[in-house]
C-alpha atoms as a PDB file:
ATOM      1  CA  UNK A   1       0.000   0.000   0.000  1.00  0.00           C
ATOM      2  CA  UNK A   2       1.223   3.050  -0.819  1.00  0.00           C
ATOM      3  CA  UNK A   3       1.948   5.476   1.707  1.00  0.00           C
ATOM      4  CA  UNK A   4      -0.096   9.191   1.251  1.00  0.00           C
ATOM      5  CA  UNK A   5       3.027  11.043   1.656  1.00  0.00           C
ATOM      6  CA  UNK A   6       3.861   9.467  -2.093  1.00  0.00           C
ATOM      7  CA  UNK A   7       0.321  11.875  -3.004  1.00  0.00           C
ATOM      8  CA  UNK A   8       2.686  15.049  -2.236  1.00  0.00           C
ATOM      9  CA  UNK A   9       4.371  16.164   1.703  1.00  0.00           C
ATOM     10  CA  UNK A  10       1.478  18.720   2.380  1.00  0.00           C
ATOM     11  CA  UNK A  11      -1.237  15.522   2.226  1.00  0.00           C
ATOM     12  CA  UNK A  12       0.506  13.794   4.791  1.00  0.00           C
ATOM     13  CA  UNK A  13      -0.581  15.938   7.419  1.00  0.00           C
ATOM     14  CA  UNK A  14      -4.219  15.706   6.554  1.00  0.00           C
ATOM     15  CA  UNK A  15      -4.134  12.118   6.562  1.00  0.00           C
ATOM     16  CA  UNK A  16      -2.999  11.183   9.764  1.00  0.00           C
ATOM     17  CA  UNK A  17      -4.979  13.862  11.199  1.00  0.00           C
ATOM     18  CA  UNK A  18      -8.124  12.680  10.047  1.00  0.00           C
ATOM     19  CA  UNK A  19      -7.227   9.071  10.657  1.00  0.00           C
ATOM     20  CA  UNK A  20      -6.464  10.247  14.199  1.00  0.00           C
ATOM     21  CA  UNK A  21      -9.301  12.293  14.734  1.00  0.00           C
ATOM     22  CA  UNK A  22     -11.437   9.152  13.790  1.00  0.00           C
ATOM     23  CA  UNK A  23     -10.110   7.411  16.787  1.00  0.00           C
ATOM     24  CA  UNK A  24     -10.260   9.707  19.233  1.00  0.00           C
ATOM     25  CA  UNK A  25     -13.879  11.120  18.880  1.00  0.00           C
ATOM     26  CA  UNK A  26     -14.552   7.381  18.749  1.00  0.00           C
ATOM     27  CA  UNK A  27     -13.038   6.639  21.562  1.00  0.00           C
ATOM     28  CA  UNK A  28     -14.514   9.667  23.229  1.00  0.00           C
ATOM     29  CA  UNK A  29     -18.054   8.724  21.858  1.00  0.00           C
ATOM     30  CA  UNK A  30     -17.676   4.818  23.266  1.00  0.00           C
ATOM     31  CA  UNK A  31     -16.453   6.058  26.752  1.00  0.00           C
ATOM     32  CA  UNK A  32     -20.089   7.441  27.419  1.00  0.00           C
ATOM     33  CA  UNK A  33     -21.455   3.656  27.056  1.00  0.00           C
ATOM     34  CA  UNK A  34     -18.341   2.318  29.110  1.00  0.00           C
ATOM     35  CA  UNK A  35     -19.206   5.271  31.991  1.00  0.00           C
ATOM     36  CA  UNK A  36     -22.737   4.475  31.785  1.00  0.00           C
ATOM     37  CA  UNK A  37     -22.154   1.117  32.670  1.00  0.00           C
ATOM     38  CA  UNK A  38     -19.791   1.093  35.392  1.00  0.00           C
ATOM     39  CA  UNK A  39     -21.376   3.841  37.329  1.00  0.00           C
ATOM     40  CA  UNK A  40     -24.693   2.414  36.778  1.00  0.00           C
ATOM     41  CA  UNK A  41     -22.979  -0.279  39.712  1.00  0.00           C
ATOM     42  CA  UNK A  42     -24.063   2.074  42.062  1.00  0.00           C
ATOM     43  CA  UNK A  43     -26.645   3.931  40.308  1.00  0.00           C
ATOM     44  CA  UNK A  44     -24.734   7.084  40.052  1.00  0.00           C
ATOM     45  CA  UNK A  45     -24.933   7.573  44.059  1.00  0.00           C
ATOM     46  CA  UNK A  46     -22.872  10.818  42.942  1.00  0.00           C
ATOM     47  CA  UNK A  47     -23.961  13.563  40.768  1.00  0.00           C
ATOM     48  CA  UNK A  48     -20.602  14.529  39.755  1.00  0.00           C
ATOM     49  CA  UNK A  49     -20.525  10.739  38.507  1.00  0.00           C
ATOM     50  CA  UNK A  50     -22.338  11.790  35.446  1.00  0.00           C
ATOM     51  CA  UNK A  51     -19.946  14.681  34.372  1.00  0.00           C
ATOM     52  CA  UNK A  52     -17.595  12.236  32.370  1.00  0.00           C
ATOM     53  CA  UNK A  53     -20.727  10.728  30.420  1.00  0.00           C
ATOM     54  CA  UNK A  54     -22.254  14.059  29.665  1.00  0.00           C
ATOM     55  CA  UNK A  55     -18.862  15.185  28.422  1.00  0.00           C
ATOM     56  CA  UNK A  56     -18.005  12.598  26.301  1.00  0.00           C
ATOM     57  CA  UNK A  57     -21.441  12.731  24.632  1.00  0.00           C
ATOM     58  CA  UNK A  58     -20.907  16.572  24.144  1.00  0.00           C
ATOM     59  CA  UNK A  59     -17.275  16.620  23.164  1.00  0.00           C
ATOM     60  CA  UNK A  60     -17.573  13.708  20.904  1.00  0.00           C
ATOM     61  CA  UNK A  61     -20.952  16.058  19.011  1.00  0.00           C
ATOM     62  CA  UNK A  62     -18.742  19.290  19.072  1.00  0.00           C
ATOM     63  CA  UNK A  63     -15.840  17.549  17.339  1.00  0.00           C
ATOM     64  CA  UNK A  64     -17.660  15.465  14.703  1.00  0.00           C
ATOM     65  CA  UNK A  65     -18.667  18.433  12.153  1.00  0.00           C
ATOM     66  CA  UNK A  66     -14.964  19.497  11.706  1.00  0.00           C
ATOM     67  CA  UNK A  67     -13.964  15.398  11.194  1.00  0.00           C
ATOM     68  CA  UNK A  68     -16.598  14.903   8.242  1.00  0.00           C
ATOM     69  CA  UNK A  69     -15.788  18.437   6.858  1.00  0.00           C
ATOM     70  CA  UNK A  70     -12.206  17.464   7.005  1.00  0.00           C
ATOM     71  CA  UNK A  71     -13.123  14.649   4.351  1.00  0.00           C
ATOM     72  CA  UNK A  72     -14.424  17.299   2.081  1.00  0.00           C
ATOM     73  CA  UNK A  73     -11.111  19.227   1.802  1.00  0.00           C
ATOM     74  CA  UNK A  74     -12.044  21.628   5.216  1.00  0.00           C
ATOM     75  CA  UNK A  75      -9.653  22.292   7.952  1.00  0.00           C
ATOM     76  CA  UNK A  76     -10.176  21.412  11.796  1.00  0.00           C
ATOM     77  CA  UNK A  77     -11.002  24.324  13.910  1.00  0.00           C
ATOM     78  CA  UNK A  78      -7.619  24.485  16.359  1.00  0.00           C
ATOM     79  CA  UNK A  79      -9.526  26.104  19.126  1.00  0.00           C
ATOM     80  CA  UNK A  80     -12.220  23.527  19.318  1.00  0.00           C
ATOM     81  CA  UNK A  81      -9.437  21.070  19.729  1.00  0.00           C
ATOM     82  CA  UNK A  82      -7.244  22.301  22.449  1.00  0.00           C
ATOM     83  CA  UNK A  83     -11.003  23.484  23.989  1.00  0.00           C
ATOM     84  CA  UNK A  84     -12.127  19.754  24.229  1.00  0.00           C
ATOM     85  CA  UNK A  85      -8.349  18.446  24.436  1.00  0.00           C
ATOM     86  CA  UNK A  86      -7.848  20.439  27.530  1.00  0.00           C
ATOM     87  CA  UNK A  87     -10.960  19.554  29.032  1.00  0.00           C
ATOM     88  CA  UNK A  88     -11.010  16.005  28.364  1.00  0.00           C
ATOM     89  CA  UNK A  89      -7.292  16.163  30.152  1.00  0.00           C
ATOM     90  CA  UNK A  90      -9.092  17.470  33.213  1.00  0.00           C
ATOM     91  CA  UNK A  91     -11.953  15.604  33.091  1.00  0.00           C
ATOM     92  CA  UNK A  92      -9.679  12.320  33.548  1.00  0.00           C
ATOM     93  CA  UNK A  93      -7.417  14.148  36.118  1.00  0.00           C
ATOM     94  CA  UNK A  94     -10.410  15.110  38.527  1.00  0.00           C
ATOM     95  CA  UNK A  95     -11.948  11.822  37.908  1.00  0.00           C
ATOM     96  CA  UNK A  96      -8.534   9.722  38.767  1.00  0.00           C
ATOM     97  CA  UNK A  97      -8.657  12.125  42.069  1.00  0.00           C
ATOM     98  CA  UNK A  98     -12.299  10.806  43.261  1.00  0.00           C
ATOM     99  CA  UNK A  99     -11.477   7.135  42.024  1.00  0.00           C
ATOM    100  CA  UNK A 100      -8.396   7.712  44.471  1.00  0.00           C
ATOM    101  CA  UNK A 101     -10.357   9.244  47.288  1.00  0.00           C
ATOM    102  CA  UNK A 102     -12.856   6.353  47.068  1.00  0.00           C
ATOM    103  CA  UNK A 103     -10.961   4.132  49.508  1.00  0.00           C
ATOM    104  CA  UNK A 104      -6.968   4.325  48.630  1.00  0.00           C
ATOM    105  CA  UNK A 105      -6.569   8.089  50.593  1.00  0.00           C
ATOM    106  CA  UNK A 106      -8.607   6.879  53.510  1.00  0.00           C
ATOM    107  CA  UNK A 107      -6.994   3.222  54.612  1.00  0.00           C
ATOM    108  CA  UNK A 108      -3.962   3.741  52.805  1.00  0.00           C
ATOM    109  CA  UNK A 109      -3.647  -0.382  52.039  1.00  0.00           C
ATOM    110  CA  UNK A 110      -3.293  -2.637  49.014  1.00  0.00           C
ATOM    111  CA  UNK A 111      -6.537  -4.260  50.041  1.00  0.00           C
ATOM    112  CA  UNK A 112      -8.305  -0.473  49.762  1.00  0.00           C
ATOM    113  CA  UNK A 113      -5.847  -0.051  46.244  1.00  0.00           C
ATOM    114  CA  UNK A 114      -7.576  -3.257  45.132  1.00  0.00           C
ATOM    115  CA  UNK A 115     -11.240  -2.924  45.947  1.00  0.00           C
ATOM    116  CA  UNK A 116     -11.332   0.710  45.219  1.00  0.00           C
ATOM    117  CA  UNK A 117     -12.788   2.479  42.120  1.00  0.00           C
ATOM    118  CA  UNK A 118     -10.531   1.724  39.039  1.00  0.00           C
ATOM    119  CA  UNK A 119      -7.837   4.310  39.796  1.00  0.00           C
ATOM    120  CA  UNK A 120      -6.487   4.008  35.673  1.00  0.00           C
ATOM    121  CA  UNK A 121     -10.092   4.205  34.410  1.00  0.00           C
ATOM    122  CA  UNK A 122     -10.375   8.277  34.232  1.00  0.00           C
ATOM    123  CA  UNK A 123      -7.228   8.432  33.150  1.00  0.00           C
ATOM    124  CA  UNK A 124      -8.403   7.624  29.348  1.00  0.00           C
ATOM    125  CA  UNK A 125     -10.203  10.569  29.170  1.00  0.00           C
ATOM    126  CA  UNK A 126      -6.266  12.685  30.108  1.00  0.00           C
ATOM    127  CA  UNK A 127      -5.130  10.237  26.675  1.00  0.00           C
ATOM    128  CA  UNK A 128      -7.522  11.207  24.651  1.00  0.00           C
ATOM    129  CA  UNK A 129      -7.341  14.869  25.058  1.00  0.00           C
ATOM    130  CA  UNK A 130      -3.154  14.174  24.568  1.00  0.00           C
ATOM    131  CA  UNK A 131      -4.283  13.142  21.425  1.00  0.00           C
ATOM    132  CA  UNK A 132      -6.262  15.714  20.256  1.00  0.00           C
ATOM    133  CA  UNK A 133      -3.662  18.545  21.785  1.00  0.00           C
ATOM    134  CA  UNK A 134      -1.241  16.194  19.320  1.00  0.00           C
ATOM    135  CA  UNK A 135      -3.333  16.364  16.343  1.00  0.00           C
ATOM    136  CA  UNK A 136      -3.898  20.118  16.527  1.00  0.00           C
ATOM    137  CA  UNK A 137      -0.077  21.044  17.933  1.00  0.00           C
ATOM    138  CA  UNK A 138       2.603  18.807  16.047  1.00  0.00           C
ATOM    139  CA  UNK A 139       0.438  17.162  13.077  1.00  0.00           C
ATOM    140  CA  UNK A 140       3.136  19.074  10.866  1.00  0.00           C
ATOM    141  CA  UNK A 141       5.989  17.482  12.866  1.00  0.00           C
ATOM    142  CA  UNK A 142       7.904  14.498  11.745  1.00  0.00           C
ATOM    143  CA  UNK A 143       7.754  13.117  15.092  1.00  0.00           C
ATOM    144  CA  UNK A 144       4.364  12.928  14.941  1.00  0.00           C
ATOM    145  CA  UNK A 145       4.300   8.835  14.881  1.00  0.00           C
ATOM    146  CA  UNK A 146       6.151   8.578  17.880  1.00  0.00           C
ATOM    147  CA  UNK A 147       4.187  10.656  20.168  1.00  0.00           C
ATOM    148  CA  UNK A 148       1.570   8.508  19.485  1.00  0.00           C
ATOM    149  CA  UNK A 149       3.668   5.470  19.570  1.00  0.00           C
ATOM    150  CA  UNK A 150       4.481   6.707  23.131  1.00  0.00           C
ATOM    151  CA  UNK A 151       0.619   7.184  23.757  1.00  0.00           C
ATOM    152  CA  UNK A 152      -0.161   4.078  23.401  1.00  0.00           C
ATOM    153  CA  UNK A 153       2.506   2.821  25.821  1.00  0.00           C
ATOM    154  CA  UNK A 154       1.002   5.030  28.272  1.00  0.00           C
ATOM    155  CA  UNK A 155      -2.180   3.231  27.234  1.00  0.00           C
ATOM    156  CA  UNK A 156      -0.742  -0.353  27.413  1.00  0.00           C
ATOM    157  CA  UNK A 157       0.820   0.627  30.968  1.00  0.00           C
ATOM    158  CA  UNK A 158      -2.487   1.875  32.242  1.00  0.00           C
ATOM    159  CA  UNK A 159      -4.429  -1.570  30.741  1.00  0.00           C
ATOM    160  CA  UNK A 160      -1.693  -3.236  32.746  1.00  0.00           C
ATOM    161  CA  UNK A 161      -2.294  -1.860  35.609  1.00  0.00           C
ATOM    162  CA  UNK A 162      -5.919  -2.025  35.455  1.00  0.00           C
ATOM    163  CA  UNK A 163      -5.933  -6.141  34.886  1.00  0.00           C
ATOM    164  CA  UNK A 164      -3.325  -6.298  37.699  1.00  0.00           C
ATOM    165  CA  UNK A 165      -6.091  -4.642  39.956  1.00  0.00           C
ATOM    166  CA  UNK A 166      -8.951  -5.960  38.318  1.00  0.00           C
ATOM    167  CA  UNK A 167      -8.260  -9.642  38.154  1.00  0.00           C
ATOM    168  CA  UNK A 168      -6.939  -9.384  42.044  1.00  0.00           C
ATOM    169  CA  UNK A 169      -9.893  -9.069  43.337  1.00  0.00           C
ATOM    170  CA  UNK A 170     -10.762 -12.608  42.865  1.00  0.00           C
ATOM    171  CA  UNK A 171      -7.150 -13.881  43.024  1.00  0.00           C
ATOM    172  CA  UNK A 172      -6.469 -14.672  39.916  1.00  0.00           C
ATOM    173  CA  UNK A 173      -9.350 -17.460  39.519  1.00  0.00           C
ATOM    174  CA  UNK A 174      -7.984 -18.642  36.381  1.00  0.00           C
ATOM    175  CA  UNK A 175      -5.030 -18.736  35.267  1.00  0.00           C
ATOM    176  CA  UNK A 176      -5.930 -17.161  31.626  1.00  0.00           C
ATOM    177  CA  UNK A 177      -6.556 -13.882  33.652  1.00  0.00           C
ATOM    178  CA  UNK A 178      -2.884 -13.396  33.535  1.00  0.00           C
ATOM    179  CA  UNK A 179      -2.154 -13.127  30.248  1.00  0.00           C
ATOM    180  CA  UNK A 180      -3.875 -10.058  29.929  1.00  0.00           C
ATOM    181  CA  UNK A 181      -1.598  -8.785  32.772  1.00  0.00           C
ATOM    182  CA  UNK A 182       1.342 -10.181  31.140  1.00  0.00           C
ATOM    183  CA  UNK A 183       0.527  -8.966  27.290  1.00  0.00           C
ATOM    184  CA  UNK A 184      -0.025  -5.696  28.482  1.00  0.00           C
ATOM    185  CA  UNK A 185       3.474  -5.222  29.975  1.00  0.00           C
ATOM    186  CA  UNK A 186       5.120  -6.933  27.143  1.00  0.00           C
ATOM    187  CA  UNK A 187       3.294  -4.609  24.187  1.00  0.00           C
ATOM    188  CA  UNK A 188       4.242  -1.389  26.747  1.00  0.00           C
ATOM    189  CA  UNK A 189       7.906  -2.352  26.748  1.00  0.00           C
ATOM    190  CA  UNK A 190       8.506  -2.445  22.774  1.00  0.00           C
ATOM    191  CA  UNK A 191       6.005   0.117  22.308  1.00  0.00           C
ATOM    192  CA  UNK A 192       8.572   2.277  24.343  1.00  0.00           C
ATOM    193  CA  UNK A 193      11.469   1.340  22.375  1.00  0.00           C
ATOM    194  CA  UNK A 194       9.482   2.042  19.425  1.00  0.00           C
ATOM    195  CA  UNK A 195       8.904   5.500  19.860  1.00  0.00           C
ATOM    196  CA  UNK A 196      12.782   6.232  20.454  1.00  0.00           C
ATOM    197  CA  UNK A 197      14.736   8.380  17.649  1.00  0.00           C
ATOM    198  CA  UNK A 198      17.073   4.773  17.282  1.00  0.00           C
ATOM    199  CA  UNK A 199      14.044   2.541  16.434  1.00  0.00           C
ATOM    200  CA  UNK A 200      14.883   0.632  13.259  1.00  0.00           C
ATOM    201  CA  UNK A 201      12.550  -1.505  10.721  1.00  0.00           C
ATOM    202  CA  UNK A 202      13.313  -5.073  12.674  1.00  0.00           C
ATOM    203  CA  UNK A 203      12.053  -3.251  15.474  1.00  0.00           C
ATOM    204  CA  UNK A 204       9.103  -1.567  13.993  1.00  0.00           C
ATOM    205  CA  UNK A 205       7.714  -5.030  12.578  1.00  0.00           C
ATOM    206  CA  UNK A 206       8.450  -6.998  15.623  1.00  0.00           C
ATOM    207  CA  UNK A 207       5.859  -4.385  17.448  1.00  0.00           C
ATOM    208  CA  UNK A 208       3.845  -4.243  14.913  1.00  0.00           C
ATOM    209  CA  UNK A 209       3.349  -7.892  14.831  1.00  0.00           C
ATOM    210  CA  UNK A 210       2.696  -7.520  18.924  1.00  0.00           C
ATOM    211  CA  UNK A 211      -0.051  -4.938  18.203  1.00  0.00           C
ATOM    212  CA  UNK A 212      -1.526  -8.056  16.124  1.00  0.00           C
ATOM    213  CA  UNK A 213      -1.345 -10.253  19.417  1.00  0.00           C
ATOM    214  CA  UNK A 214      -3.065  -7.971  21.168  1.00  0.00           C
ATOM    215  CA  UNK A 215      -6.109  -7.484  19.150  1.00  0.00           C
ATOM    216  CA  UNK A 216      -6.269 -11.704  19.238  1.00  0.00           C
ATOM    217  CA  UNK A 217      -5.695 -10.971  23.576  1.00  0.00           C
ATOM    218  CA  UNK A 218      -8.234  -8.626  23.833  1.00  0.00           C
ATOM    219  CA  UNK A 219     -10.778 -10.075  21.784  1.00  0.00           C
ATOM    220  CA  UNK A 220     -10.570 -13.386  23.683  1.00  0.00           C
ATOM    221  CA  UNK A 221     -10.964 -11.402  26.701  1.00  0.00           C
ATOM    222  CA  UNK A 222     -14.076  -9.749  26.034  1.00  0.00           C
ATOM    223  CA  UNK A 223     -15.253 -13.150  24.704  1.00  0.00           C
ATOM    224  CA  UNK A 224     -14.385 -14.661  28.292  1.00  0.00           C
ATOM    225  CA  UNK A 225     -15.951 -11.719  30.095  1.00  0.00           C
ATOM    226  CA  UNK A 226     -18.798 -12.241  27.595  1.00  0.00           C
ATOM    227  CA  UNK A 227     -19.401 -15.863  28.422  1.00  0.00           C
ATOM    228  CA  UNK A 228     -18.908 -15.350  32.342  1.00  0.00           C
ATOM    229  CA  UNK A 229     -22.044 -12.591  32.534  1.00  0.00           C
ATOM    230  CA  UNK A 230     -24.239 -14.283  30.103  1.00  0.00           C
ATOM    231  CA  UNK A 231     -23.868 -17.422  32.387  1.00  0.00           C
ATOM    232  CA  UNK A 232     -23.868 -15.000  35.678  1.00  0.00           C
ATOM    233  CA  UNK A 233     -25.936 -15.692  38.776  1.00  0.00           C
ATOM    234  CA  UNK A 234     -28.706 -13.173  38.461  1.00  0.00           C
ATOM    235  CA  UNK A 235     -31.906 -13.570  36.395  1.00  0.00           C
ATOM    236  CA  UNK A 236     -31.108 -10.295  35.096  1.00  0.00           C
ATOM    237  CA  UNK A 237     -28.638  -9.996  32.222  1.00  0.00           C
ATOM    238  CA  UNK A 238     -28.593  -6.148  33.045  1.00  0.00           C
ATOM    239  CA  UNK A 239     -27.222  -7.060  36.105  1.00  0.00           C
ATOM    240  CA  UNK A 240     -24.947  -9.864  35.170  1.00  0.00           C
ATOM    241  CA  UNK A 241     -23.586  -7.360  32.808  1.00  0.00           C
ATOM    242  CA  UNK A 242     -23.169  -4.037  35.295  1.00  0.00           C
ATOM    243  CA  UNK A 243     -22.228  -6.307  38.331  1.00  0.00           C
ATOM    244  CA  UNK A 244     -20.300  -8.756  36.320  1.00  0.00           C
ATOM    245  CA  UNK A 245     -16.959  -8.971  34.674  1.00  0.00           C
ATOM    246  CA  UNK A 246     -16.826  -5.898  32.762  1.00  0.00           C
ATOM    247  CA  UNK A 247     -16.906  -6.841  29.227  1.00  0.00           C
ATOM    248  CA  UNK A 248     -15.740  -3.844  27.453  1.00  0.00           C
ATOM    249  CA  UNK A 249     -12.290  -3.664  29.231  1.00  0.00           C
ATOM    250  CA  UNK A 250     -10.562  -6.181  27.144  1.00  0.00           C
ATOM    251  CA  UNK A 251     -11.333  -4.095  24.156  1.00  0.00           C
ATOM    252  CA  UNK A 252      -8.881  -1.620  25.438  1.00  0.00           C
ATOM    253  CA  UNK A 253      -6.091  -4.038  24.275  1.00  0.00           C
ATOM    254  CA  UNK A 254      -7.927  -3.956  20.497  1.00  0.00           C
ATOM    255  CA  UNK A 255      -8.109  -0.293  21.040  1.00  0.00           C
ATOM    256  CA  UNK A 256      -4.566   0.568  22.069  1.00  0.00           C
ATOM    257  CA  UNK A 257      -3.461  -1.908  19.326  1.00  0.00           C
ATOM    258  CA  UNK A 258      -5.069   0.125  16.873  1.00  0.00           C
ATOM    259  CA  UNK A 259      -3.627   3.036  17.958  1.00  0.00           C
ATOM    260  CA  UNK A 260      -0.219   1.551  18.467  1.00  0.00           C
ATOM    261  CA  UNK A 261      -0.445   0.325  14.850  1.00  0.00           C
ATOM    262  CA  UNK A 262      -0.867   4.049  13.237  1.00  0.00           C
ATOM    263  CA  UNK A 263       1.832   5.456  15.165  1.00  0.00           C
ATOM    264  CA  UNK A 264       4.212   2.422  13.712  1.00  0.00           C
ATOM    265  CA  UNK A 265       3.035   3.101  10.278  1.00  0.00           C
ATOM    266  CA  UNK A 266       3.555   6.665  10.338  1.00  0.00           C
ATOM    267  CA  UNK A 267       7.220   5.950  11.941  1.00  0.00           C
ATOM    268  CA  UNK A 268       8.029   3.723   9.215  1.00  0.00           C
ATOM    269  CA  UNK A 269       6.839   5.987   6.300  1.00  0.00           C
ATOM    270  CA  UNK A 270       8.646   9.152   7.546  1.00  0.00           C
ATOM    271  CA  UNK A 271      12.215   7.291   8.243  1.00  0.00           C
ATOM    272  CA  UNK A 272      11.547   5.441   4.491  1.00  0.00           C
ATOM    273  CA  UNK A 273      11.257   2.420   7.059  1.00  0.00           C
ATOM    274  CA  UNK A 274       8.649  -0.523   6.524  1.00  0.00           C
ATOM    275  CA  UNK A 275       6.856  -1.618   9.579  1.00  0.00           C
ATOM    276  CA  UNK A 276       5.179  -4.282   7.928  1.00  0.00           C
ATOM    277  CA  UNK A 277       6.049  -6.571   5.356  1.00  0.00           C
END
């Protein structure tokens, strides 16, 4: 396939930002069912609980009309972007700080760091707006792949850390629950590498190839959280769904994959480097 830099230099930029842009207002868009659904545990005991749904619902409808212009030749509005980059940044930051408060601040144990609200959760909202402060700041910049080859590192490390806590709270029932733990770790650690100035092609593929895995990881995961709600205790599959294994948080692998997978492309393009074969 043939690389849209080939088109002419100032197409390049347009490209990737659209491409971009499609992920991240999807991902924005897709965190209002994921919020819904995990504060809908406790039936959204907290007003403030339904900031980050309203948000995403908003910020996802503000930055749509400049995406499917963009398709006809139009520009993105800058200012919209840093407006619902920034906010999405402190969206996630304020949210990580009541996740934390929830039990972590007041015992000050593992058992509290385990049982608590997801601590990494909120924290997707503070990589999404990166990405849009990216896409409107340094989509001219060369380096452009590797910022968001380092994004989704930051992503991988946060999935990590989020089946580390996740799958202790029932010890690790099965053993497959740690190989989600374990591929999350291993993608981070090349992802990191990958995003370094001295990254070469072997290197690039090799990732790439991991980015595969974990689309395959994550999509047996949320076919294993699938299978345990439908076959959960309660007569309700609403519940068995909200009280259950969450199923959409093996997607995250799929979804970091993805993004991991257009950062490696764009590195590969702009060093005349081939990340896949």
């Amino acid at each position: 396939m043939t690389h849209p830099k080939t088109a002419g230099a100032q197409d390049v930029p347009a490209f990737r930002q659209r491409m971009l842009e499609c992920f991240a207002i999807g991902n924005l868009a897709f965190l209002a069912v994921d919020i819904y659904l995990a504060h809908a545990y406790n039936d959204f005991a907290l007003k403030s609980e339904w900031i980050p749904f309203v948000f995403s619902i908003l910020g996802s409808i503000a930055l749509l009309p400049q995406l499917l212009r963009s398709f006809r030749g139009g520009s993105f509005s800058r200012r919209m972007g840093i407006a619902v980059g920034s906010l999405s940044i402190l969206v996630g930051f304020v949210g990580f700080l009541f996740h934390l408060e929830s039990q972590f601040l007041i015992l000050g144990n593992v058992m509290s760091l385990v049982y608590s609200a997801p601590l990494a959760a909120p924290l997707a909202y503070c990589g999404i707006g990166m990405l849009l402060l990216l896409n409107r700041l340094e989509v001219e910049n060369q380096d452009w792949g590797a910022w968001v080859v380092f994004l989704a590192a930051g992503g991988f490390f946060g999935n990590f850390a989020l089946t580390l806590l996740d799958h202790a709270q029932n010890g690790f029932a099965h053993e497959s629950e740690w190989l989600a733990v374990g591929s999350s770790a291993f993608a981070w650690s090349f992802l990191i590498v990958a995003s370094t100035p001295w990254a070469n092609a072997t290197l690039l593929k090799a990732t790439a190839w991991i980015m595969a895995l974990q689309i395959i990881v994550g999509t047996l995961g949320a076919f294993l959280h699938f299978r345990a709600n439908a076959n959960g205790v309660s007569e309700s599959i609403w519940d068995n769904f909200v009280y259950g294994a969450p199923f959409f948080a093996p997607l995250l692998m799929c979804d970091m994959a993805i993004l991991g997978l257009l950062g490696l492309y764009d590195r590969g393009a702009n060093k005349n480097l081939t990340p896949t074969s």
